[in-house]
PDB file of N, CA and C in Angstrom:
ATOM      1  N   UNK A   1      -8.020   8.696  16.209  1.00  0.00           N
ATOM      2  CA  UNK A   1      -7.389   9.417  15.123  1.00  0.00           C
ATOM      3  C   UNK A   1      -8.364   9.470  13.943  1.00  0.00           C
ATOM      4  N   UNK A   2      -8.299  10.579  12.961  1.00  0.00           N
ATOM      5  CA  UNK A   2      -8.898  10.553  12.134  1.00  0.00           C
ATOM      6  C   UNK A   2      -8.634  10.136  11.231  1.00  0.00           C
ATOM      7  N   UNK A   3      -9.464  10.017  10.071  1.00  0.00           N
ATOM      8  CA  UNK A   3      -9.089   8.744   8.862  1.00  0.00           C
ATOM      9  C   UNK A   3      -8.131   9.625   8.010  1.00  0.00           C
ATOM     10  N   UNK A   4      -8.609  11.015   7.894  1.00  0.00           N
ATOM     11  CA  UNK A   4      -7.543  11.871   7.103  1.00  0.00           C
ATOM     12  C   UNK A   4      -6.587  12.242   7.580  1.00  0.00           C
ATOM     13  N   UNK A   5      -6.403  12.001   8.991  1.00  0.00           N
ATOM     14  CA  UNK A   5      -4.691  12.084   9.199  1.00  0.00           C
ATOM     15  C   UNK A   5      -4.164  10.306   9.355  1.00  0.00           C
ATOM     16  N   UNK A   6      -4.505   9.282   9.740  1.00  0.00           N
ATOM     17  CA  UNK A   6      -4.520   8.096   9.313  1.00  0.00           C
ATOM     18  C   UNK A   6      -3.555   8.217   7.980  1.00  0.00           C
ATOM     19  N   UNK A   7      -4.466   8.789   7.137  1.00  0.00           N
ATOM     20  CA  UNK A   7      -4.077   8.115   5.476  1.00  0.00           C
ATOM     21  C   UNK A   7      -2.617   9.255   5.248  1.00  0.00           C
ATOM     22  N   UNK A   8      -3.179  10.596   6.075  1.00  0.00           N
ATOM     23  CA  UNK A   8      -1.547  11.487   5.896  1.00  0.00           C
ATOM     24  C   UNK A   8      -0.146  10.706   6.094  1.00  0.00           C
ATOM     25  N   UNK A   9      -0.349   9.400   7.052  1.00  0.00           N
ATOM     26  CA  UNK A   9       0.554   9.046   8.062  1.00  0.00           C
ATOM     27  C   UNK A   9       0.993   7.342   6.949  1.00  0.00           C
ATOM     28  N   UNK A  10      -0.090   6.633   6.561  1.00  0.00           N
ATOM     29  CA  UNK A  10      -0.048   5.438   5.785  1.00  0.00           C
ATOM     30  C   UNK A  10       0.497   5.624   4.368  1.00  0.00           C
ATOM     31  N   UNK A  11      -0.209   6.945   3.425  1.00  0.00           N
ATOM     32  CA  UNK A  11       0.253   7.510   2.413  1.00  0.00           C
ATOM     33  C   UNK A  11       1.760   7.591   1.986  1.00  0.00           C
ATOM     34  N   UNK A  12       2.064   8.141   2.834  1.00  0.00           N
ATOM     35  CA  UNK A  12       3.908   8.278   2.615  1.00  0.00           C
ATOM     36  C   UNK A  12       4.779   7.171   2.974  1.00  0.00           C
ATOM     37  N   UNK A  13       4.133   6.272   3.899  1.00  0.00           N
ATOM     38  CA  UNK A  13       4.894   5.321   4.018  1.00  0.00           C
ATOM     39  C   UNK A  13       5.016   4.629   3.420  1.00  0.00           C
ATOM     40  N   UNK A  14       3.789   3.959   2.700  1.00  0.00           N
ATOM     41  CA  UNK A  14       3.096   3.237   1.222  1.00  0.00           C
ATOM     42  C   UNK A  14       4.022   4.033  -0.134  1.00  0.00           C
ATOM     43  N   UNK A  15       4.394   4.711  -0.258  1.00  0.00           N
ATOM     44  CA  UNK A  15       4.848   5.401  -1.034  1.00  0.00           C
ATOM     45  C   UNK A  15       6.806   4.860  -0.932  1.00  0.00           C
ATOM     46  N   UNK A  16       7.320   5.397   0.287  1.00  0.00           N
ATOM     47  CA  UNK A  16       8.248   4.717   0.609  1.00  0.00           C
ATOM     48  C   UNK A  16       8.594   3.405   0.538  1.00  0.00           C
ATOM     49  N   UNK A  17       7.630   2.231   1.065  1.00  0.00           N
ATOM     50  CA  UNK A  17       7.863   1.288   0.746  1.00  0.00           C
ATOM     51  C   UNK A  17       7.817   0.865  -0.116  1.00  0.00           C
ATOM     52  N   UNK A  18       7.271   1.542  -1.191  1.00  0.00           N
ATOM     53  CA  UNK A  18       7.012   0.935  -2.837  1.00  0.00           C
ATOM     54  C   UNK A  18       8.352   1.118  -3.432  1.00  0.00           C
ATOM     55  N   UNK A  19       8.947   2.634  -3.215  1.00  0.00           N
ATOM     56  CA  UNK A  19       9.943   2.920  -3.626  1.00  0.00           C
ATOM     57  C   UNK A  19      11.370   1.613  -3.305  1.00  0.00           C
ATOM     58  N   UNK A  20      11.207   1.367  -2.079  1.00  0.00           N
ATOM     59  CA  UNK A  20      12.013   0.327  -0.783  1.00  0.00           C
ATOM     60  C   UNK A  20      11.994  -1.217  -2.363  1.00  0.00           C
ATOM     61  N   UNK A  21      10.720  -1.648  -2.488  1.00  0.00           N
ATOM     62  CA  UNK A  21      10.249  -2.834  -3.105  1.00  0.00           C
ATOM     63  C   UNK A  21      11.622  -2.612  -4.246  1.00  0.00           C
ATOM     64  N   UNK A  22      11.089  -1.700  -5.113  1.00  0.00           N
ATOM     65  CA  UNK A  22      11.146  -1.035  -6.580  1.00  0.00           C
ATOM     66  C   UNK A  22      12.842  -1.713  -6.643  1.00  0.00           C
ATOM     67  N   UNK A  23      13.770  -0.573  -5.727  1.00  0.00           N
ATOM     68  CA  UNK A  23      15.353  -0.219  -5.731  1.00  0.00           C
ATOM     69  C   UNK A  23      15.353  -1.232  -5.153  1.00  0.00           C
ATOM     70  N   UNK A  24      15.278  -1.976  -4.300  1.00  0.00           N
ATOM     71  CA  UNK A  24      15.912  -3.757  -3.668  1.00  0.00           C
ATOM     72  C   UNK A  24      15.706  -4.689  -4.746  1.00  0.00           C
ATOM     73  N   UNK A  25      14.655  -4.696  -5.723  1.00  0.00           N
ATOM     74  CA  UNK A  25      14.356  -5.774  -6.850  1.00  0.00           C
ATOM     75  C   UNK A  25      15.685  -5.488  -7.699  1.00  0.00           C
ATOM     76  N   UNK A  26      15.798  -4.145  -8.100  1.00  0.00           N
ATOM     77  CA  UNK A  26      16.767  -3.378  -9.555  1.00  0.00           C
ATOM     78  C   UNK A  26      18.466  -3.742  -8.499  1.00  0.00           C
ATOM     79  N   UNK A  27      18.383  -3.791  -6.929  1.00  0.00           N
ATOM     80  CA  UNK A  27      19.347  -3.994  -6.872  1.00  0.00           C
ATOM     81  C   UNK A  27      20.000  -5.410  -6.582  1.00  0.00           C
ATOM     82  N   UNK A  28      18.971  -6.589  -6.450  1.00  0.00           N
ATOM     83  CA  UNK A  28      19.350  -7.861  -5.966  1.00  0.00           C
ATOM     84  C   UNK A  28      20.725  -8.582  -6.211  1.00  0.00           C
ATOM     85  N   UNK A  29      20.811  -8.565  -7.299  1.00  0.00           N
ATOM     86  CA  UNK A  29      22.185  -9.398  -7.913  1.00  0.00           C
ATOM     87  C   UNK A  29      23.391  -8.296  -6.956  1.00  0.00           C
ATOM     88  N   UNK A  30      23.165  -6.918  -6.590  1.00  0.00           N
ATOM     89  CA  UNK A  30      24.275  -6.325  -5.789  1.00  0.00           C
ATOM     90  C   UNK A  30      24.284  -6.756  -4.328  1.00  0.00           C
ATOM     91  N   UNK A  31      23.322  -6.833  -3.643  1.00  0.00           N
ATOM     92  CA  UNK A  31      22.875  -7.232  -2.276  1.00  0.00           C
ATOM     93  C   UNK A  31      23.200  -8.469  -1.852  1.00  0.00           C
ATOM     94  N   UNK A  32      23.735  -8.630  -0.742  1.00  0.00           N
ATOM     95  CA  UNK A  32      23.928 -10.024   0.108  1.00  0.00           C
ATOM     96  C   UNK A  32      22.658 -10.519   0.047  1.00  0.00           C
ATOM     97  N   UNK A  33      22.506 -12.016  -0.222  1.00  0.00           N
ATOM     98  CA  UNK A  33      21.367 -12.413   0.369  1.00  0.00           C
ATOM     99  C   UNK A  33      20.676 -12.276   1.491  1.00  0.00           C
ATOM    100  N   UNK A  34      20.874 -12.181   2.963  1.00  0.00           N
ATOM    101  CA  UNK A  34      20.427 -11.676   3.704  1.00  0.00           C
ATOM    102  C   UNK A  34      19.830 -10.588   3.955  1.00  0.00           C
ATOM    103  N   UNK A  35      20.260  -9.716   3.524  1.00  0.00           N
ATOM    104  CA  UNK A  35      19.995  -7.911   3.198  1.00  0.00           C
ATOM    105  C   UNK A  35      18.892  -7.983   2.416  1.00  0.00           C
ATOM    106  N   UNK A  36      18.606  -8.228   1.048  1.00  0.00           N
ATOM    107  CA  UNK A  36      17.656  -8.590   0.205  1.00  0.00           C
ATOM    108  C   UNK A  36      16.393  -9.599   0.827  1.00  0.00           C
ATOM    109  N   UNK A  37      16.936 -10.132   0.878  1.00  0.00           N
ATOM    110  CA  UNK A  37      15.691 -11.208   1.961  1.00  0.00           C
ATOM    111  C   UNK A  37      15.388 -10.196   3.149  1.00  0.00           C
ATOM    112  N   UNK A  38      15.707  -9.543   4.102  1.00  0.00           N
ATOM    113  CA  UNK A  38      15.250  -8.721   4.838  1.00  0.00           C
ATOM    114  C   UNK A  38      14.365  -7.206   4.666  1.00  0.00           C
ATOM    115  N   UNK A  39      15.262  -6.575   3.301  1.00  0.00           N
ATOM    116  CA  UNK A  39      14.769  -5.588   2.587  1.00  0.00           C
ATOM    117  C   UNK A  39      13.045  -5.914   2.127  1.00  0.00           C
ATOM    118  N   UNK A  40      13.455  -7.003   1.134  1.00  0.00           N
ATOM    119  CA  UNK A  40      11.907  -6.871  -0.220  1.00  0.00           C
ATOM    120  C   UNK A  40      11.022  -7.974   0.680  1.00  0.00           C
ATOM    121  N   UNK A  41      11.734  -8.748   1.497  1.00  0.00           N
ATOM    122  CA  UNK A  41      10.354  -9.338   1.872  1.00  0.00           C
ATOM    123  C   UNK A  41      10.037  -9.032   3.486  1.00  0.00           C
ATOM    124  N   UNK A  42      10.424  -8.611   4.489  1.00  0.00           N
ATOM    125  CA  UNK A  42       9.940  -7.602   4.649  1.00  0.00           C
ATOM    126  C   UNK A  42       9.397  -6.560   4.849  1.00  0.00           C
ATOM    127  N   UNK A  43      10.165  -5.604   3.858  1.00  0.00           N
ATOM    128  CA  UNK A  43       9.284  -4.533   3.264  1.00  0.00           C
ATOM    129  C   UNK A  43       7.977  -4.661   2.755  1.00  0.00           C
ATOM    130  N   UNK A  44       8.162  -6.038   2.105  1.00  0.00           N
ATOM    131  CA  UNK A  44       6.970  -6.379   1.567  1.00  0.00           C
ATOM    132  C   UNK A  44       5.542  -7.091   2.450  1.00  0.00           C
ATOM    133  N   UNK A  45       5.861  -7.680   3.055  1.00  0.00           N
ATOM    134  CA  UNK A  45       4.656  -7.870   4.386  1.00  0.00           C
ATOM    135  C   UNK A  45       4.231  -6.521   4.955  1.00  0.00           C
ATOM    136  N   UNK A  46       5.704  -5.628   5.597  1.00  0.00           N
ATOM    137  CA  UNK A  46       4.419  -4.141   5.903  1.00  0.00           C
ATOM    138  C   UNK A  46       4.126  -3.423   4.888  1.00  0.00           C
ATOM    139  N   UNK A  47       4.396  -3.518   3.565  1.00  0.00           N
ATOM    140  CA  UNK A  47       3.694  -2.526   2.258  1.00  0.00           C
ATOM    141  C   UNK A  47       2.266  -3.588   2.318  1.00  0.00           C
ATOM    142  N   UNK A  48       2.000  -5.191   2.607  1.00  0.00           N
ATOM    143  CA  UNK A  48       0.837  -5.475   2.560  1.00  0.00           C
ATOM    144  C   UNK A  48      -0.310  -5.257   4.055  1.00  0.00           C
ATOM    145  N   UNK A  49       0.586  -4.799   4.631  1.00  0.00           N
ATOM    146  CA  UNK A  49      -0.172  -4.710   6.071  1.00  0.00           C
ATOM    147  C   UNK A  49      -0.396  -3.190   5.882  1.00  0.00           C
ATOM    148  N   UNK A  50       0.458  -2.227   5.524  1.00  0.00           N
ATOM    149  CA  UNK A  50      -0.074  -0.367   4.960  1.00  0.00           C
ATOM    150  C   UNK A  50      -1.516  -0.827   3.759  1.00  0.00           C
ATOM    151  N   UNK A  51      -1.524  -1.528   2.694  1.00  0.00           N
ATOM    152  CA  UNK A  51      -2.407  -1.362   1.634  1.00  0.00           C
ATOM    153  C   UNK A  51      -3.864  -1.875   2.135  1.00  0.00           C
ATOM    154  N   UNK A  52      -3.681  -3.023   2.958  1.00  0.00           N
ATOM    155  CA  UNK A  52      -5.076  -3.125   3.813  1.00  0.00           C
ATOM    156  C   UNK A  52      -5.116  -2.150   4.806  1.00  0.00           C
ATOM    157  N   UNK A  53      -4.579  -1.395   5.334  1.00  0.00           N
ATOM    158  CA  UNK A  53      -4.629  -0.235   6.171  1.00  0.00           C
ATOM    159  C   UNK A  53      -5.354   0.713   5.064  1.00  0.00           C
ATOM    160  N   UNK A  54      -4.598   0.568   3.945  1.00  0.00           N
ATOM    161  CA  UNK A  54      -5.017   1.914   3.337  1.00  0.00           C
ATOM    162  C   UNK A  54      -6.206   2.115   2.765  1.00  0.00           C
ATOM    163  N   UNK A  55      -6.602   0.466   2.136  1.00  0.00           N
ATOM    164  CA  UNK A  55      -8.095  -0.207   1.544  1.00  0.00           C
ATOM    165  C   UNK A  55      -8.944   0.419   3.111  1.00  0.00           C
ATOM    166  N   UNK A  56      -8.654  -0.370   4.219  1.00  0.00           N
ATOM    167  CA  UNK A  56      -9.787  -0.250   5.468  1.00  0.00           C
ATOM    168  C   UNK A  56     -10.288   1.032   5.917  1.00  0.00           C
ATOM    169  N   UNK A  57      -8.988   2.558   5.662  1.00  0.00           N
ATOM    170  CA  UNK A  57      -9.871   4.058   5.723  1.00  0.00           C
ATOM    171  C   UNK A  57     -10.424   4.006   4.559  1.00  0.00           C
ATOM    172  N   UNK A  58     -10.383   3.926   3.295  1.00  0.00           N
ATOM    173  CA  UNK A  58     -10.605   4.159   1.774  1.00  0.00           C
ATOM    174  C   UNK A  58     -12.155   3.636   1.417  1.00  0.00           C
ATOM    175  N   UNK A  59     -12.357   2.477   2.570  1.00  0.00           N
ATOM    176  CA  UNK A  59     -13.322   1.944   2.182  1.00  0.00           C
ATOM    177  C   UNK A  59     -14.979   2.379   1.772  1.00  0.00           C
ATOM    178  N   UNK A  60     -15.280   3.689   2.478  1.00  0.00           N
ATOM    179  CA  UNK A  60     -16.212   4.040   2.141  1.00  0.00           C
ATOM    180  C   UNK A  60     -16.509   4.545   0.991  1.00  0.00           C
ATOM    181  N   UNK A  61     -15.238   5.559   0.478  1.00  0.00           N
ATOM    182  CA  UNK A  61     -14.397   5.972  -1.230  1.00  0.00           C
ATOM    183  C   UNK A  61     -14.857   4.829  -2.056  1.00  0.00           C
ATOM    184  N   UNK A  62     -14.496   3.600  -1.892  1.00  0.00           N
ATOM    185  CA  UNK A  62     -14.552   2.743  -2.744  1.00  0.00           C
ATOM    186  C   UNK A  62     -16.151   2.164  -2.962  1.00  0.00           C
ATOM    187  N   UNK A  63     -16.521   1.614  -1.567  1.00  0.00           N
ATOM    188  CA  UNK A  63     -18.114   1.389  -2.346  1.00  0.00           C
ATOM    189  C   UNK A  63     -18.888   1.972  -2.699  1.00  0.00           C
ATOM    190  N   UNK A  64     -18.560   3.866  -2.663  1.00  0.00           N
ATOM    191  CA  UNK A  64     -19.161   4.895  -2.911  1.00  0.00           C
ATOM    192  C   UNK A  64     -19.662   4.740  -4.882  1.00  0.00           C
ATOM    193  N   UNK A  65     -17.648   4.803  -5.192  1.00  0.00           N
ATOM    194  CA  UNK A  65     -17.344   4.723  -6.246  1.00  0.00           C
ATOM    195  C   UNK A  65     -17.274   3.570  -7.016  1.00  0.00           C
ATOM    196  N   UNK A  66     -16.970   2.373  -6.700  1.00  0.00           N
ATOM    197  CA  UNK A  66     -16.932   0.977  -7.416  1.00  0.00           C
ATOM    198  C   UNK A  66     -17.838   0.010  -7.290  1.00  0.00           C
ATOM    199  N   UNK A  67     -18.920  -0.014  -6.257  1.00  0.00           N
ATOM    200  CA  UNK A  67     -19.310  -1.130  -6.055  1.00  0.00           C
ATOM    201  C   UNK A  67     -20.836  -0.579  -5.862  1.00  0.00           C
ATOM    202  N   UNK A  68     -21.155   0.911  -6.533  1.00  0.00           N
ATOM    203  CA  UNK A  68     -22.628   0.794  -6.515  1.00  0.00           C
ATOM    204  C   UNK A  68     -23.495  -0.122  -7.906  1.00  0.00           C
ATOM    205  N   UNK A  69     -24.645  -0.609  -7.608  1.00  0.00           N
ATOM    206  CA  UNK A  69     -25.492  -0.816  -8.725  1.00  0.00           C
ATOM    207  C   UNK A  69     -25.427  -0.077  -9.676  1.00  0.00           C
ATOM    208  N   UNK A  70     -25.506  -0.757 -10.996  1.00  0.00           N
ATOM    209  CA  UNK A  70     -25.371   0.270 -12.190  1.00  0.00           C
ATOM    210  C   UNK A  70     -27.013   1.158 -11.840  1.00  0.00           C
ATOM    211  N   UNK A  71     -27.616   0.437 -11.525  1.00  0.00           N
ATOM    212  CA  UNK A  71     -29.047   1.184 -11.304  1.00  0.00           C
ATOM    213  C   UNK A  71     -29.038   2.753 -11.462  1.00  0.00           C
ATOM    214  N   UNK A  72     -28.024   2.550  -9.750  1.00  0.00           N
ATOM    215  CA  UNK A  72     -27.997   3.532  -8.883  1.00  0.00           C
ATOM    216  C   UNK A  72     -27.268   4.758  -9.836  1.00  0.00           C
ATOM    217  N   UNK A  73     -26.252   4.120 -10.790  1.00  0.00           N
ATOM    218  CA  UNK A  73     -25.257   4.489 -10.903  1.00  0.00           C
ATOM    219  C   UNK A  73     -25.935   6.038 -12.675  1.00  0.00           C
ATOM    220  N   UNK A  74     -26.351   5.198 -12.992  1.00  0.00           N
ATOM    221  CA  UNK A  74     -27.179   5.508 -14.110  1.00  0.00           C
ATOM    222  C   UNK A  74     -28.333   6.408 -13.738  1.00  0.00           C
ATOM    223  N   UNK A  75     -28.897   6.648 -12.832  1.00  0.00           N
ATOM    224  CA  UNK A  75     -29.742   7.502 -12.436  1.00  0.00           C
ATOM    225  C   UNK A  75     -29.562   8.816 -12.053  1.00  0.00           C
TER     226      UNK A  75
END
């Protein structure tokens, strides 16, 4: 698969699950404990297993952009 359909496919889900995080936090005190414990955490292990997904295509983006020498960068 390619990295740009990869990120088509990680993108929205990452997006979803943030949303998932967001509304389970604002709703806790309404939620059974169980439900909440299943919801945000989780949700929250695969929103951290999507963001290293999303870092590992991104990665070339990033040392392109963040992690050259000012040298390089300045020239």
């Amino acid at each position: 698969m390619k990295k740009n359909t990869a990120l088509k496919i990680v993108n929205p889900i990452m997006g979803v699950l943030l949303i998932n995080q967001v509304l389970v936090a604002f709703l806790h005190d309404l939620l059974p404990k169980e439900v909440f414990e299943f919801l945000h955490e989780g949700g929250g292990v695969v929103f951290a297993v999507a963001a290293i997904l999303h870092v590992t295509l991104n990665w070339n983006w990033i040392k392109m952009n963040f992690l050259q020498k000012a040298s390089k960068k300045d020239a």
